[in-house]
PDB file of N, CA and C in Angstrom:
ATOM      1  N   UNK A   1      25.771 -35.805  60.632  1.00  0.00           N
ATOM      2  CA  UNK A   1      24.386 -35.873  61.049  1.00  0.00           C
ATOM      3  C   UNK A   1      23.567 -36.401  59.868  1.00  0.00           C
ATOM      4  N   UNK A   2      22.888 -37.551  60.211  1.00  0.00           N
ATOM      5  CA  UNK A   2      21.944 -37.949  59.226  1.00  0.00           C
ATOM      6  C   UNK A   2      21.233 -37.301  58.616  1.00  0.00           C
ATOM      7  N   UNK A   3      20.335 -37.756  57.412  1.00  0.00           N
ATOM      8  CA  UNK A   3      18.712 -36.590  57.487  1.00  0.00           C
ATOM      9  C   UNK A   3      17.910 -37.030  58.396  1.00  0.00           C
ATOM     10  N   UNK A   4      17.709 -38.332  59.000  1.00  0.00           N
ATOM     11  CA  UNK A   4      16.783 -38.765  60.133  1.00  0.00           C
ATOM     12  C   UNK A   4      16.882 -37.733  60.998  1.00  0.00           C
ATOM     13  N   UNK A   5      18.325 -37.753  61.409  1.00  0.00           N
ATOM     14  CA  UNK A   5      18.477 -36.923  63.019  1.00  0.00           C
ATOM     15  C   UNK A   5      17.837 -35.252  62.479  1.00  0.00           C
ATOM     16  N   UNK A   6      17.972 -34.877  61.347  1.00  0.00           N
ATOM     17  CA  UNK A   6      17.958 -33.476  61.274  1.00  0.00           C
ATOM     18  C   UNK A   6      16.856 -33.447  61.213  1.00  0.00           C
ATOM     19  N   UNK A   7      16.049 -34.011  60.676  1.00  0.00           N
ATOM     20  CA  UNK A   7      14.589 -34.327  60.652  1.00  0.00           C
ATOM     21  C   UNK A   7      14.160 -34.456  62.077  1.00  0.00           C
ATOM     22  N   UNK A   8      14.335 -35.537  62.867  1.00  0.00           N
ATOM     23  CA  UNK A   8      14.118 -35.310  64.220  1.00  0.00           C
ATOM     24  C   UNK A   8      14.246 -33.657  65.295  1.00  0.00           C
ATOM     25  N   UNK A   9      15.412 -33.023  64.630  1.00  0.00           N
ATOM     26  CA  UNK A   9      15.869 -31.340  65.243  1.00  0.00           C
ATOM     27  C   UNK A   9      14.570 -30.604  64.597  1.00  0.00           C
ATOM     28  N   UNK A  10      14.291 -30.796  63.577  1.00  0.00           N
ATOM     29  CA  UNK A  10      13.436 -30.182  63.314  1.00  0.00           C
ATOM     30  C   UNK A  10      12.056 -30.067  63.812  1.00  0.00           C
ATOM     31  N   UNK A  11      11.776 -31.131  63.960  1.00  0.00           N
ATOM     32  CA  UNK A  11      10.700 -32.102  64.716  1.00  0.00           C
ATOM     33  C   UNK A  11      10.327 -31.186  66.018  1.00  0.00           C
ATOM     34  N   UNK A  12      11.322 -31.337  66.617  1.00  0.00           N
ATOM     35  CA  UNK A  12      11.593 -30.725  68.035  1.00  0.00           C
ATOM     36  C   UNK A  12      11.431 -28.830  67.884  1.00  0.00           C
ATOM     37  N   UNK A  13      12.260 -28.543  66.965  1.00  0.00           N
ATOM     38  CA  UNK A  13      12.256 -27.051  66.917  1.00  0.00           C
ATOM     39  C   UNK A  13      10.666 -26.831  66.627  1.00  0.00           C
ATOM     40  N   UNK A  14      10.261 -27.301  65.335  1.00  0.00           N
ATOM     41  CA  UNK A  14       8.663 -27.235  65.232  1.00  0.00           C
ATOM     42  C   UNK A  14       7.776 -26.887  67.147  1.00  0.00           C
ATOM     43  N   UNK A  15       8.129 -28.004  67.143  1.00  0.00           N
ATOM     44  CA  UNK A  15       7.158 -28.271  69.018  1.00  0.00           C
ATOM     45  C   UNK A  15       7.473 -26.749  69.838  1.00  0.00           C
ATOM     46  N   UNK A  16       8.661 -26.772  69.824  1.00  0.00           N
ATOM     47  CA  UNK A  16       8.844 -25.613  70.787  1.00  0.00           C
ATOM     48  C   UNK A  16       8.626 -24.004  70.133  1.00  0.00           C
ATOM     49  N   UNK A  17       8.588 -23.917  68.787  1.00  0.00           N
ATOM     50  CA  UNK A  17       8.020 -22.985  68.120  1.00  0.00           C
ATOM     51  C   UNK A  17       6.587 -22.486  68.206  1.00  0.00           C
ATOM     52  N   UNK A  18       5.955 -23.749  68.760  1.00  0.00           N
ATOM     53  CA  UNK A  18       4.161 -23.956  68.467  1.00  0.00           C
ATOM     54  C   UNK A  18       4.454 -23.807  69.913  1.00  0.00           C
ATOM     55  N   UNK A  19       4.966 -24.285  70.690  1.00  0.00           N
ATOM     56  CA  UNK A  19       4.240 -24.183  72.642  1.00  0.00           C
ATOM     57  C   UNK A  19       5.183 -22.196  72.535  1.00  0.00           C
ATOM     58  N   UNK A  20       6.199 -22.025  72.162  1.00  0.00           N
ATOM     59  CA  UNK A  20       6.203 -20.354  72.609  1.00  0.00           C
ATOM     60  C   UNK A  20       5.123 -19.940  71.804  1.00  0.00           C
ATOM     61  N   UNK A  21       4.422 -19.960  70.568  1.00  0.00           N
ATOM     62  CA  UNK A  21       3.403 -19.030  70.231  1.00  0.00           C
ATOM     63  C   UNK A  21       2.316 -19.764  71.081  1.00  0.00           C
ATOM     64  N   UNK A  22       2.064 -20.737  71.329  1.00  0.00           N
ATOM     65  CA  UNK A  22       0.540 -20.753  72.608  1.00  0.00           C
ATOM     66  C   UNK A  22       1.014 -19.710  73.872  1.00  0.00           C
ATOM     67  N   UNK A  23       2.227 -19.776  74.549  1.00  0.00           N
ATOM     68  CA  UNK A  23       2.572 -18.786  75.400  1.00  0.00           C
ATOM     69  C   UNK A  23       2.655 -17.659  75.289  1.00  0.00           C
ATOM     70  N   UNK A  24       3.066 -17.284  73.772  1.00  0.00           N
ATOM     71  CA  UNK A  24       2.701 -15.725  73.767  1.00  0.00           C
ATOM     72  C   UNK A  24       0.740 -15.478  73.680  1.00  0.00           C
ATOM     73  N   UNK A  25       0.477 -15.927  72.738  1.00  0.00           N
ATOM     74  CA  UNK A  25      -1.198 -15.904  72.317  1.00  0.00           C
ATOM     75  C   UNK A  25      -1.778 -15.437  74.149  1.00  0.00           C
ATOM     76  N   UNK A  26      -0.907 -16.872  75.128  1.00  0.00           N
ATOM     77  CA  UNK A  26      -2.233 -16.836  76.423  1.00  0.00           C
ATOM     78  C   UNK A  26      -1.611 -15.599  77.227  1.00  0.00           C
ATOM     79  N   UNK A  27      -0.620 -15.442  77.274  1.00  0.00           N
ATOM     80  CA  UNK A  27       0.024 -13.849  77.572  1.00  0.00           C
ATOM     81  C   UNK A  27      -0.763 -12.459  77.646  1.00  0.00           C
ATOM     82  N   UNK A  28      -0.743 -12.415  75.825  1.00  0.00           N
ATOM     83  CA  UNK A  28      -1.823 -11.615  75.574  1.00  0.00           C
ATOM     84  C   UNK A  28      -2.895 -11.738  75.825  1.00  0.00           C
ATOM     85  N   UNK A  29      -3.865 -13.131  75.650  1.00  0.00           N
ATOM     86  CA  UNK A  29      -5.014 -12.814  76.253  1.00  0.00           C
ATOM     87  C   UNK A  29      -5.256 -12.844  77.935  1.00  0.00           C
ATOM     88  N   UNK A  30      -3.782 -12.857  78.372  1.00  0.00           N
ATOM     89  CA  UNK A  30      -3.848 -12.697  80.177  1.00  0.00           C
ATOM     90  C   UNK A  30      -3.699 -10.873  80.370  1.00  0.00           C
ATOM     91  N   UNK A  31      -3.168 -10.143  79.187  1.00  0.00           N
ATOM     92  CA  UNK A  31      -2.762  -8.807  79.441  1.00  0.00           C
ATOM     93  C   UNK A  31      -4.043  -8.244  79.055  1.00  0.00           C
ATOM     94  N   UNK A  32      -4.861  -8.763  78.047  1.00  0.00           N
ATOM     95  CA  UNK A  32      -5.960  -8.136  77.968  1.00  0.00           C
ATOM     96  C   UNK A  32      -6.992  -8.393  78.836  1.00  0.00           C
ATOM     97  N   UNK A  33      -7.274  -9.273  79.481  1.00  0.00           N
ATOM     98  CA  UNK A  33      -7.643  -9.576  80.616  1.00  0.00           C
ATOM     99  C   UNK A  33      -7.762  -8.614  82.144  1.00  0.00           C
ATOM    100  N   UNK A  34      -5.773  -8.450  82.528  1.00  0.00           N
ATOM    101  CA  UNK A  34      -5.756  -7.499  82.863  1.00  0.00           C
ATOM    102  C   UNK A  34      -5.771  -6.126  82.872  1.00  0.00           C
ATOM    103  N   UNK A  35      -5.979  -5.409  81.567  1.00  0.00           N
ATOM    104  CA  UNK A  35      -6.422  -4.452  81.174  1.00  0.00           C
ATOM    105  C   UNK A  35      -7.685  -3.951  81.339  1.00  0.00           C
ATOM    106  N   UNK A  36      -8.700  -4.688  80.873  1.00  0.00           N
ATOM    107  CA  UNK A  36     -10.298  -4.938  81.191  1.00  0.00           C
ATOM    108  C   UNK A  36     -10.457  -4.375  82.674  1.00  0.00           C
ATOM    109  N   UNK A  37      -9.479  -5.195  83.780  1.00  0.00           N
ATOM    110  CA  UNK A  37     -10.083  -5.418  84.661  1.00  0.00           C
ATOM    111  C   UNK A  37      -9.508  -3.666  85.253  1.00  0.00           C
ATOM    112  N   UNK A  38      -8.273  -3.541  84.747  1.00  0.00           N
ATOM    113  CA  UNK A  38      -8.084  -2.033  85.325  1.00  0.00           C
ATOM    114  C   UNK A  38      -8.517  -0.896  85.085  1.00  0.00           C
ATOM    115  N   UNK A  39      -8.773  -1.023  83.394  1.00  0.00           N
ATOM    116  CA  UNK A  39     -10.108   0.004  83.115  1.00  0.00           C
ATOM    117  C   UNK A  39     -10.874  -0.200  84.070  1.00  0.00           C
ATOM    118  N   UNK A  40     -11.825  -0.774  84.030  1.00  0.00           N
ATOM    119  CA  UNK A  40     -13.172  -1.292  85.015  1.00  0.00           C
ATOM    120  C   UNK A  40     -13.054  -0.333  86.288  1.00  0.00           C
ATOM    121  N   UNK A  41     -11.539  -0.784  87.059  1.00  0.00           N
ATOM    122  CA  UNK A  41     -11.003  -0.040  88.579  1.00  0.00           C
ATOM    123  C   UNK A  41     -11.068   1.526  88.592  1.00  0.00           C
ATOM    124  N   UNK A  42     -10.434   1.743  86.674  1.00  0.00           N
ATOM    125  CA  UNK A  42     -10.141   3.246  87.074  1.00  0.00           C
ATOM    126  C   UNK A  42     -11.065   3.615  87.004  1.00  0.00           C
ATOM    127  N   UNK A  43     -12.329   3.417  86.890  1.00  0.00           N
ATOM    128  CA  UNK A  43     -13.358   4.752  86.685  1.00  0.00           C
ATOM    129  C   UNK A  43     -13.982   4.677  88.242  1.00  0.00           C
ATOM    130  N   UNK A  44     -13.367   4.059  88.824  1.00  0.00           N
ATOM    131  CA  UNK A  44     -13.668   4.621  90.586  1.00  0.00           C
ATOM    132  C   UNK A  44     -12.458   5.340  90.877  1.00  0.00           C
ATOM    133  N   UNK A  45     -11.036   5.921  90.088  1.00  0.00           N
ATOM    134  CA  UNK A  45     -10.490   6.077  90.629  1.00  0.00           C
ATOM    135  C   UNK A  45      -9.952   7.831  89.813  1.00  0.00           C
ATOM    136  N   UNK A  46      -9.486   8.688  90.155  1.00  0.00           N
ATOM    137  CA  UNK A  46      -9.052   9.846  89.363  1.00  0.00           C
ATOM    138  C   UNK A  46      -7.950   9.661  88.252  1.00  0.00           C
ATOM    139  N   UNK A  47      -7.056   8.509  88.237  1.00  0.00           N
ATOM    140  CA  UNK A  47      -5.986   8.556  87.208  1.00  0.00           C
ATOM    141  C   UNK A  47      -6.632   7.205  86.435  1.00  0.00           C
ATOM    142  N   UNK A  48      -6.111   6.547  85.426  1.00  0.00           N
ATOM    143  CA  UNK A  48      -5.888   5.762  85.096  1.00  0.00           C
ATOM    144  C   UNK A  48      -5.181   4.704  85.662  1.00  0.00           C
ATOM    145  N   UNK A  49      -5.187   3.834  86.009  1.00  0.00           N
ATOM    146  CA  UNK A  49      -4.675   2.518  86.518  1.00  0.00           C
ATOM    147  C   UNK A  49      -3.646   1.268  85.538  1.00  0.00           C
ATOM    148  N   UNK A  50      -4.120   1.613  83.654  1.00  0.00           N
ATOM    149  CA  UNK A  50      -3.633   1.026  83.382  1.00  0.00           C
ATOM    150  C   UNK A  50      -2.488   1.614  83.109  1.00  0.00           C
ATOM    151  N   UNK A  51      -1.434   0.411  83.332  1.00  0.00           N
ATOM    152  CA  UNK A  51       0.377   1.430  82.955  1.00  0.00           C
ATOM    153  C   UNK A  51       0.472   1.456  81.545  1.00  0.00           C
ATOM    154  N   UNK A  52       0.891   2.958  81.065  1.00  0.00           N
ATOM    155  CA  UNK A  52       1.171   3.319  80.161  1.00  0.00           C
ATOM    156  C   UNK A  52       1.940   1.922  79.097  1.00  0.00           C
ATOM    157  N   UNK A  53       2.562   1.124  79.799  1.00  0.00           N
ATOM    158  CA  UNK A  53       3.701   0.593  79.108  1.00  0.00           C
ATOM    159  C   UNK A  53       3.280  -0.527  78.338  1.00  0.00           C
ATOM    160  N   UNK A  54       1.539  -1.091  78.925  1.00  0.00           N
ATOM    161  CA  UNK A  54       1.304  -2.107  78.549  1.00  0.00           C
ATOM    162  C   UNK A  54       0.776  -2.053  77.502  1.00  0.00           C
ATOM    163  N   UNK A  55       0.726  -1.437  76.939  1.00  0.00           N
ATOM    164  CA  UNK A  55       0.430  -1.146  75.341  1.00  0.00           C
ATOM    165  C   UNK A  55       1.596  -1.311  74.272  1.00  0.00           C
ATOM    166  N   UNK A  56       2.457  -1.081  74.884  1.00  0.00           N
ATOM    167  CA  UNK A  56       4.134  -2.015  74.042  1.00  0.00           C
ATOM    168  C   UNK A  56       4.131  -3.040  74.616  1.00  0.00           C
ATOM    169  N   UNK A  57       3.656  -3.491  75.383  1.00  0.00           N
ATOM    170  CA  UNK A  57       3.879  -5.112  75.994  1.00  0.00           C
ATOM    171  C   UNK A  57       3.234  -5.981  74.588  1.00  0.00           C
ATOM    172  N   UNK A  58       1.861  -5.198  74.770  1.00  0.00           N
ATOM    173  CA  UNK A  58       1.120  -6.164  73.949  1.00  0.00           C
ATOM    174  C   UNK A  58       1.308  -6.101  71.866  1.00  0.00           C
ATOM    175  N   UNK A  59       1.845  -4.823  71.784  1.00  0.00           N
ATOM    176  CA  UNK A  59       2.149  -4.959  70.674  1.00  0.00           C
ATOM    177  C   UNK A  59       4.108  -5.661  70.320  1.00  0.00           C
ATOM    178  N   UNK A  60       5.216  -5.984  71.301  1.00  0.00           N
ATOM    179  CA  UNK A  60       6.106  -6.249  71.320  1.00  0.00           C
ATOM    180  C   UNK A  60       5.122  -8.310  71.184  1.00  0.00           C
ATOM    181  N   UNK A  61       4.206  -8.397  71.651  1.00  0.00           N
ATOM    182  CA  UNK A  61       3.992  -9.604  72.046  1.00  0.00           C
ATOM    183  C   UNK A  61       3.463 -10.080  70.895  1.00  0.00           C
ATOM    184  N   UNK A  62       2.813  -8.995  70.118  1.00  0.00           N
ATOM    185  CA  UNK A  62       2.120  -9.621  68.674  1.00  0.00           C
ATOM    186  C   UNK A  62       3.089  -9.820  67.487  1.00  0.00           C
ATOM    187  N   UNK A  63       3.998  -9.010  67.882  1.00  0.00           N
ATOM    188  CA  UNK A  63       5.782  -8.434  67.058  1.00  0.00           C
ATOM    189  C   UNK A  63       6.196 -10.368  67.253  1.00  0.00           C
ATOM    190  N   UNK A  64       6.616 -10.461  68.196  1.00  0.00           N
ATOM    191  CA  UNK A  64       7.056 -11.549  68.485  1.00  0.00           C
ATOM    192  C   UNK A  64       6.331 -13.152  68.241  1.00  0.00           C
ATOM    193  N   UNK A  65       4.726 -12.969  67.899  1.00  0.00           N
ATOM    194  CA  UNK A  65       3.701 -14.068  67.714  1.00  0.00           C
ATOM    195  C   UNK A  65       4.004 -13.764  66.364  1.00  0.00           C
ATOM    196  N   UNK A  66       3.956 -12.806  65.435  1.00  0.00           N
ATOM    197  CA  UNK A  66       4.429 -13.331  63.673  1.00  0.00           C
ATOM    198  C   UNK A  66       5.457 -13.800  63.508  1.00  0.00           C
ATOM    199  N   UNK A  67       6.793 -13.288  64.251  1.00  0.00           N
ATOM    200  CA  UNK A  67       8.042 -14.071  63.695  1.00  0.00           C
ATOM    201  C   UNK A  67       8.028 -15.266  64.445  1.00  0.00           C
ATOM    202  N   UNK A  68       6.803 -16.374  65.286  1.00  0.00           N
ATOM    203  CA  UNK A  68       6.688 -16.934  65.859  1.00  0.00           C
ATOM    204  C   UNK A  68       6.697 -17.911  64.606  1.00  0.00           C
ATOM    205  N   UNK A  69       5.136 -17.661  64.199  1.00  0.00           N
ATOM    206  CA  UNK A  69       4.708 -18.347  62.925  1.00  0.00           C
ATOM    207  C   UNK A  69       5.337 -18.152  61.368  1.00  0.00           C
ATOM    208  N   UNK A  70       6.008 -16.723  61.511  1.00  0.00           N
ATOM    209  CA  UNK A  70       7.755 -16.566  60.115  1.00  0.00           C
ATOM    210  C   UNK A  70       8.247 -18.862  60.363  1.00  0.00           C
ATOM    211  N   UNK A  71       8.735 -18.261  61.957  1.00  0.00           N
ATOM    212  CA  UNK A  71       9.780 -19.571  62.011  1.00  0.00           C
ATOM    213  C   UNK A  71       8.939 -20.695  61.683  1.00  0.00           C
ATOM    214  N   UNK A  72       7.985 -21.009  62.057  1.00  0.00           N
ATOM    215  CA  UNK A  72       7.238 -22.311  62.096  1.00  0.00           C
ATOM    216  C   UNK A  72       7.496 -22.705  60.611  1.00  0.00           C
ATOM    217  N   UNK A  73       6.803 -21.624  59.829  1.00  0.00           N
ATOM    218  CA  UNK A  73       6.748 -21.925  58.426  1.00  0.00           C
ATOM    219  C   UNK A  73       8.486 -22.411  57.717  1.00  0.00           C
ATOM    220  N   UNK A  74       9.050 -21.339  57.956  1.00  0.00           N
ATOM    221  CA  UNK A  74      10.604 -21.958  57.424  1.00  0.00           C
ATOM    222  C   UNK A  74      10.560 -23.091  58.016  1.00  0.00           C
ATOM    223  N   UNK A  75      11.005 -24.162  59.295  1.00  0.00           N
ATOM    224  CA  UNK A  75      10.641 -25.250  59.371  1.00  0.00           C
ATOM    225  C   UNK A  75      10.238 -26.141  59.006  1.00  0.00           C
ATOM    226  N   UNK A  76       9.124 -25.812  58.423  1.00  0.00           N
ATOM    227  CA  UNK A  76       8.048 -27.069  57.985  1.00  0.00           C
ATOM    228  C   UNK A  76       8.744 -26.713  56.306  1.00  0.00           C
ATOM    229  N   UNK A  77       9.150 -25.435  55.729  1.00  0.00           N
ATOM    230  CA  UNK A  77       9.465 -25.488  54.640  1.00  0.00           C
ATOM    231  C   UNK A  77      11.013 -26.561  54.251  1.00  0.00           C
ATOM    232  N   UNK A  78      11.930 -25.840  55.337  1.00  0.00           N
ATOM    233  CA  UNK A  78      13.061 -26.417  55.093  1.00  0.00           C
ATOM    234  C   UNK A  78      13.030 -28.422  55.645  1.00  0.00           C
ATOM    235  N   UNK A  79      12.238 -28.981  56.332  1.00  0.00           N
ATOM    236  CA  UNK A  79      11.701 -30.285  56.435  1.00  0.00           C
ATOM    237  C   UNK A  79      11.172 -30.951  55.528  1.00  0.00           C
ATOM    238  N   UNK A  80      10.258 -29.867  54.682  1.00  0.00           N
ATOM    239  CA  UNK A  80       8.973 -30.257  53.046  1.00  0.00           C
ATOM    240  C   UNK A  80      10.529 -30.912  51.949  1.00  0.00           C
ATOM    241  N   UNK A  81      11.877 -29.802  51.969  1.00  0.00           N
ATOM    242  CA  UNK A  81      12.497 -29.970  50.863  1.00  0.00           C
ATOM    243  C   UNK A  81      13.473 -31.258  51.523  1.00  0.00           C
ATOM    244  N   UNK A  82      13.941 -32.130  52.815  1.00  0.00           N
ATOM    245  CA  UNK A  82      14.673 -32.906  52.808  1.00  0.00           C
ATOM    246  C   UNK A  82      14.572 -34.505  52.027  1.00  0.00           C
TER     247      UNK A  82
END
């Protein structure tokens, strides 16, 4: 494998590194979204509405948006030194 081509893999890994952290980012701001809106519900209602669970959703999702941007950076690092 050339350095062109590896350069090119990299290229590519970069892209898809940057579109999963836009997908996690709009995730979260779709879970907080829906959160808002179920607070809002429960106070017409006697329990809570929002599920317990989504509170590890959203911190598994922020877990996963740093080692998003960990990888990006090795990338662009290990590309800086070819």
């Amino acid at each position: 494998m050339s350095v062109a081509e590896v350069r090119a893999a990299l290229a590519e890994v970069a892209e898809l590194t940057r579109t999963a952290g836009e997908l996690a980012a709009l995730a979260r701001e779709r879970i907080d979204a829906a959160v808002r809106v179920l607070a809002e519900l429960s106070r017409q209602h006697p329990e809570s509405l929002v599920p317990k669970g989504l509170a590890g959703a959203v911190d598994e999702l922020d877990r996963g948006h740093g080692h998003l941007a960990t990888a990006l950076t090795a990338v662009g690092d290990l590309d800086a030194r070819l």
